[in-house]
Protein backbone atom coordinates (compact mmCIF):
# COMPACT_ATOMS: atom_id res chain seq x y z
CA UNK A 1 52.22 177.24 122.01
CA UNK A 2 51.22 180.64 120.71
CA UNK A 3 53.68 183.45 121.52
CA UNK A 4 57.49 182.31 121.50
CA UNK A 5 58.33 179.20 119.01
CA UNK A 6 58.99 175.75 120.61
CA UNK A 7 62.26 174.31 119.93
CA UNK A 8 62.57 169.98 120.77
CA UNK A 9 65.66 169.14 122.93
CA UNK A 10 64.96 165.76 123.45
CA UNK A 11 62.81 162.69 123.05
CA UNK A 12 61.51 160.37 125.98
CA UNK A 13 62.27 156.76 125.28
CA UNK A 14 61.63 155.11 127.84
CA UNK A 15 60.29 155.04 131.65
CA UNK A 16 62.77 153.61 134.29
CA UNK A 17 61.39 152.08 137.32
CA UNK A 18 57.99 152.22 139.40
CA UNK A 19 57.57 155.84 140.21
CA UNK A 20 57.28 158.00 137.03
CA UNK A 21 60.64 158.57 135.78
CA UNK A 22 61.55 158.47 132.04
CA UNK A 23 64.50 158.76 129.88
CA UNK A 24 65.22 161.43 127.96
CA UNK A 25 67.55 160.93 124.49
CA UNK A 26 68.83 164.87 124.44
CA UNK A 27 68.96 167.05 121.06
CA UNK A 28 72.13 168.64 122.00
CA UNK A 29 73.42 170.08 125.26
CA UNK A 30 70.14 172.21 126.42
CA UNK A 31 68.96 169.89 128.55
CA UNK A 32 72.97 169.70 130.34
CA UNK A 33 71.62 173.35 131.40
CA UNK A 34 67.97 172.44 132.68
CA UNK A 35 67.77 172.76 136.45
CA UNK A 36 64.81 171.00 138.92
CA UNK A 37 62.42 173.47 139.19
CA UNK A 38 62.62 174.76 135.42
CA UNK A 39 59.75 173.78 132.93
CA UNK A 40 60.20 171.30 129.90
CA UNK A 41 57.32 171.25 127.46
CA UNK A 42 55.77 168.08 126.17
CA UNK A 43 54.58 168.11 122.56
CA UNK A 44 51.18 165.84 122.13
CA UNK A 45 51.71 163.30 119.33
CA UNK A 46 48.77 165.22 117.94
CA UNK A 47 48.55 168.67 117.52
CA UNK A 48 48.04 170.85 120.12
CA UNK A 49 49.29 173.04 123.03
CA UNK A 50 52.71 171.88 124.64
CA UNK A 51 52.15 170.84 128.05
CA UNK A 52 54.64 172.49 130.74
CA UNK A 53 56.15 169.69 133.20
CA UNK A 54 58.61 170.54 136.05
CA UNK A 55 61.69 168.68 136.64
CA UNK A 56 62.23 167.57 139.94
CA UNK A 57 65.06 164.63 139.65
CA UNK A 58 67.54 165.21 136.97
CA UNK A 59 70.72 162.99 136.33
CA UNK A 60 72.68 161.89 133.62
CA UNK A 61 72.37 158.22 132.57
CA UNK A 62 75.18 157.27 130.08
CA UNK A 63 74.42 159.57 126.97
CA UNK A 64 70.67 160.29 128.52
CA UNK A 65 68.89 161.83 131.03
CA UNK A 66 67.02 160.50 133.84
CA UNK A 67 63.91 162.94 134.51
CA UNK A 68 61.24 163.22 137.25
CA UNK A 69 58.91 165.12 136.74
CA UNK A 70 56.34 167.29 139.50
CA UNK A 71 52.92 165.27 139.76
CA UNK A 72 53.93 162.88 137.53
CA UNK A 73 53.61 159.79 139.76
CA UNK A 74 53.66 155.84 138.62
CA UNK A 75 54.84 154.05 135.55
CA UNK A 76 51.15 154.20 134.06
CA UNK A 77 51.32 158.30 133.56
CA UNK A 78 55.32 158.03 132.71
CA UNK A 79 54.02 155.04 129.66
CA UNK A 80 51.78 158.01 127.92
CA UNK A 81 54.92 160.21 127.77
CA UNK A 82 57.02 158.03 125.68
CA UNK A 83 57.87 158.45 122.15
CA UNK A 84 56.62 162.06 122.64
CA UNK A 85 59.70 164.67 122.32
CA UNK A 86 60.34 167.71 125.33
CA UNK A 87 61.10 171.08 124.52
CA UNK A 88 61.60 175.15 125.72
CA UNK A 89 61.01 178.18 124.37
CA UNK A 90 63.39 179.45 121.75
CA UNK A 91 63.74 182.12 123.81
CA UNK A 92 64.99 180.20 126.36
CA UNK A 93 67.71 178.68 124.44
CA UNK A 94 71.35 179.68 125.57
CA UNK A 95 72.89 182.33 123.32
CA UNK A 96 75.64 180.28 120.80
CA UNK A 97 79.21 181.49 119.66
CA UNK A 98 79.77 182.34 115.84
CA UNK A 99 79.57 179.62 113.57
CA UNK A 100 77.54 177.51 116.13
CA UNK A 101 74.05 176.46 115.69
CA UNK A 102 71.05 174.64 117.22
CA UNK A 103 69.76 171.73 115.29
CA UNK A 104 66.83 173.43 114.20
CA UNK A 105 68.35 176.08 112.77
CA UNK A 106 69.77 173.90 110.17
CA UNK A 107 66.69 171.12 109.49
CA UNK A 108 65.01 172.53 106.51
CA UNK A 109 67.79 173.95 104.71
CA UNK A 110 68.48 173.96 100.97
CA UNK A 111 71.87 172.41 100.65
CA UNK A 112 73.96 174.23 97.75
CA UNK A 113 76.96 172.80 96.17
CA UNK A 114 79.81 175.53 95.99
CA UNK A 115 79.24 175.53 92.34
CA UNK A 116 75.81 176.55 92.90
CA UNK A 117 74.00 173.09 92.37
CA UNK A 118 71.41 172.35 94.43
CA UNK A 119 71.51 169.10 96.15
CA UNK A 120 68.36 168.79 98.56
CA UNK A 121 67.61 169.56 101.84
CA UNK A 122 68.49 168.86 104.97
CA UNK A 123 66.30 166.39 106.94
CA UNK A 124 67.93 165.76 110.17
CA UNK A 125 71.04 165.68 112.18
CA UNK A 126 72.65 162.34 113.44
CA UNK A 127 75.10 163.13 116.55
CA UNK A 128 78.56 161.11 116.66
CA UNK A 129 81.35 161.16 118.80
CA UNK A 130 83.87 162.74 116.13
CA UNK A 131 81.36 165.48 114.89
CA UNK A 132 77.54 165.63 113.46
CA UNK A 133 76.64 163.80 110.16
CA UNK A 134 73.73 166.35 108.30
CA UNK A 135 70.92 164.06 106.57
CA UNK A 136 70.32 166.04 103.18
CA UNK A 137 67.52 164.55 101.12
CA UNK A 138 68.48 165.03 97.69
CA UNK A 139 66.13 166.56 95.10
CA UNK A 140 65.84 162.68 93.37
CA UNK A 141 64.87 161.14 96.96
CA UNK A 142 67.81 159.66 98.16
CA UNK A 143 69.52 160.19 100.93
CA UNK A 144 72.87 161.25 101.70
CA UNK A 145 74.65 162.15 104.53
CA UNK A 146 77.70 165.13 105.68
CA UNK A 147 79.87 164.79 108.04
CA UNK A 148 79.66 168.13 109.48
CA UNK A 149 83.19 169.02 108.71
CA UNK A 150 84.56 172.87 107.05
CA UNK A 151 86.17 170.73 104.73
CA UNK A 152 82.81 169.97 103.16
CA UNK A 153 80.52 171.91 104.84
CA UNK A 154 81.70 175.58 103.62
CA UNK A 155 78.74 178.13 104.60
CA UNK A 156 75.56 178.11 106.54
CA UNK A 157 73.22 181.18 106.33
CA UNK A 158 69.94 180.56 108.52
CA UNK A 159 68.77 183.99 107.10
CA UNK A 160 69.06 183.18 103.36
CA UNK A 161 68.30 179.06 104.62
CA UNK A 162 71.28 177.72 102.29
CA UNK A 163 73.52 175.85 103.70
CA UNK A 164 76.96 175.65 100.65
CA UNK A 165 78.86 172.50 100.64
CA UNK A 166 81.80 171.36 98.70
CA UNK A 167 81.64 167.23 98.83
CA UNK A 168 84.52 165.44 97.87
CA UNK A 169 83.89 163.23 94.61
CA UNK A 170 81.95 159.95 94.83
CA UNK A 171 80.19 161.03 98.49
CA UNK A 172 77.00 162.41 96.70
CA UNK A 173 76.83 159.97 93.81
């Protein structure tokens, strides 16, 4: 979308019953804070303009969402929506405390040790129940992941896009 930058907050993995409804795996909490009437934006799986779709049936299913949304009637159309991943406008993000961050603040980062050694990047974020694990793709190709912890993880600067951690031996190697 030209104008503000579109930000993922979820993936659609699957339809649920006859009428059109998928299920939505969420990025985070934003979609907690979508309401039926609001817009979610559906990226094509090739490039192009995100397509706005209104919610009008919203409820949590375990850990995902169950979404209806406006003119989107059958399982046929709901079919050609999965695998494809829903988003808003950054703009439209909720504001976050100090020291939070939305996931893609953090993809693309160069990952530091605290010694100044760089390490790689970080490719993705894996959500667990005790706290986030970052994906960092080391500079040799393998891939290692960080419990997102202040013991290791010991600054993040989006503006500078370093993120410093301090790994205890062995994790890395």
């Amino acid at each position: 979308m030209s104008g503000p930058r579109w930000v993922a907050v979820g993936k659609i993995v699957r339809t649920h019953g006859i009428r059109g409804a998928v299920v939505i795996a969420p990025y985070g909490d934003t979609l907690y804070r979508r309401q039926c009437g609001q817009w979610l934006f559906v990226q094509p799986s090739t490039s192009g303009v995100p397509r706005p779709l209104r919610l009008v049936e919203k409820r949590l299913l375990g850990a995902e969402w169950l979404v209806r949304f406006e003119r989107m009637e059958g399982v046929d159309a709901a079919e050609r929506l999965v695998g494809l991943e829903v988003g808003v406008p950054e703009d439209e993000l909720a504001p976050l405390n100090d020291g939070e961050y939305y996931h893609h603040q953090l993809v693309g980062l160069r990952v530091l040790r605290k010694d100044g050694v760089a390490l790689g990047r970080v490719v993705g974020i894996m959500e667990t129940r005790a706290h986030d694990l970052y994906v960092v793709e080391t500079d040799a190709g393998r891939e290692v992941l960080l419990p997102a912890v202040t013991e290791i993880i010991r600054e993040i600067d989006v503006s500078r896009g370093i993120m410093v951690v301090d790994p205890p031996e062995g994790l890395i190697e």
